[in-house]
Protein backbone atom coordinates (compact mmCIF):
# COMPACT_ATOMS: atom_id res chain seq x y z
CA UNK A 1 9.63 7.78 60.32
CA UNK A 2 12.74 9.26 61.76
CA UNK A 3 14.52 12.41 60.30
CA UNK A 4 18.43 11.70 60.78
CA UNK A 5 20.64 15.04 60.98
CA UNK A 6 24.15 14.24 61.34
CA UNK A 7 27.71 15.85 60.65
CA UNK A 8 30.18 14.48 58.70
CA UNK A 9 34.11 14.19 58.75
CA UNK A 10 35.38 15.06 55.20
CA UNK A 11 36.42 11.85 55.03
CA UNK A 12 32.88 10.40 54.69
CA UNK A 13 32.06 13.49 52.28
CA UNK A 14 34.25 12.44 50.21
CA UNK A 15 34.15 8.71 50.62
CA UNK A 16 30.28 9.49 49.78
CA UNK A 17 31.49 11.19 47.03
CA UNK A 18 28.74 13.74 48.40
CA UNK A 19 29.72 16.90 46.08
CA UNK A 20 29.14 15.07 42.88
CA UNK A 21 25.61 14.57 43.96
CA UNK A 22 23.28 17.06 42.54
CA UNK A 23 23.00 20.68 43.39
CA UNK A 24 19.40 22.10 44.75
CA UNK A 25 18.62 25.66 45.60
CA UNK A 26 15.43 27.42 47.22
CA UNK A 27 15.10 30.57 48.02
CA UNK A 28 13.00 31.45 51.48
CA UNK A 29 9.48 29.90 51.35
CA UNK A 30 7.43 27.23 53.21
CA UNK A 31 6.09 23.98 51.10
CA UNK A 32 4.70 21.06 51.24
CA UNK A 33 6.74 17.83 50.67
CA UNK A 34 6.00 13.91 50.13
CA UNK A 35 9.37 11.65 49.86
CA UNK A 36 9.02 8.78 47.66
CA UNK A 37 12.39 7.96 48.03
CA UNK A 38 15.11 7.98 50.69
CA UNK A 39 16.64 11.17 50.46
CA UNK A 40 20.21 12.04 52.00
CA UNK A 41 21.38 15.67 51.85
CA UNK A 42 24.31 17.89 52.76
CA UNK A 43 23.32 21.59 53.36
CA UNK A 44 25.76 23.56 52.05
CA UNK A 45 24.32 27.07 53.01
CA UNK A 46 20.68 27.85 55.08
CA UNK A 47 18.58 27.52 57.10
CA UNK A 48 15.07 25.11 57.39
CA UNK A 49 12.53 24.06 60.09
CA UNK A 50 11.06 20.72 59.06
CA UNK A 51 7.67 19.62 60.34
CA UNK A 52 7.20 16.13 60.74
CA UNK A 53 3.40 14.55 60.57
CA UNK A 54 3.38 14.19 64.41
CA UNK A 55 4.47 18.18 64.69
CA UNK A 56 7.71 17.97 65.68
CA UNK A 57 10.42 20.64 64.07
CA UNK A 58 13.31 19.43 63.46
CA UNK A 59 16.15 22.52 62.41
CA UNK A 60 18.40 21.63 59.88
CA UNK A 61 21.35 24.50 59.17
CA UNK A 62 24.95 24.82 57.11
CA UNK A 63 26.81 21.67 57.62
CA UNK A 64 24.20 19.25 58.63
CA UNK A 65 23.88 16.05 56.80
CA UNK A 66 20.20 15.03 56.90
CA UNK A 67 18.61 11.46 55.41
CA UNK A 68 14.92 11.84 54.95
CA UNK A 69 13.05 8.13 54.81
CA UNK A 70 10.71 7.17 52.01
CA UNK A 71 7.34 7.77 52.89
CA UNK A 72 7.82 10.81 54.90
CA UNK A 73 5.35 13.68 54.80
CA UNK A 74 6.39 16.91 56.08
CA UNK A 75 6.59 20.89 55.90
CA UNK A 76 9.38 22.83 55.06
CA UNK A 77 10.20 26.33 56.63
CA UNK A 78 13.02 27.57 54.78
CA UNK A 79 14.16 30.48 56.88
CA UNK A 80 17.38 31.30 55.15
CA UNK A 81 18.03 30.26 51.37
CA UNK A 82 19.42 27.00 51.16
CA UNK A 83 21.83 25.26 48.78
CA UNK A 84 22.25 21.68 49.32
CA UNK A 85 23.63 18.02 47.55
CA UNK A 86 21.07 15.39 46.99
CA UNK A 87 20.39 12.20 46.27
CA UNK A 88 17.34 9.69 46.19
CA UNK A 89 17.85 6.01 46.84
């Protein structure tokens, strides 16, 4: 299970219609996390190291959009306080 980190022209943010998604914040802090869903993101602000189950990091910062797959375990490192867009799917 691949993490995807990508940037995005504003023509596929809006096209997206990413900033209507919801709104998540979280402060600096390391946690657990289990998707049960496809998740795509757009970090707005931060900062995060993401620890896949095979121990890989994967660094996810300001600008990045990031699609997390369903079934994906991992550890967040959240090394500057993020705000990000969300959706499941």
């Amino acid at each position: 299970m691949e993490i995807i980190v990508r940037r995005l022209s504003e023509r596929e943010i809006e096209d997206y219609s990413v900033y209507a998604w919801p709104l998540w914040t979280k402060e600096i802090s390391e946690f657990d996390w289990d998707y049960e869903a496809t998740e795509d993101c757009l970090l707005l602000t931060g900062l995060v190291e993401v620890t896949n189950n095979k121990g890989e990091i994967i660094t996810i910062q300001s600008g990045d959009y990031v699609t997390f797959p369903q079934g994906l375990t991992c550890r967040w490192k959240v090394i500057e306080p993020v705000k990000k867009h969300y959706r499941f799917r």
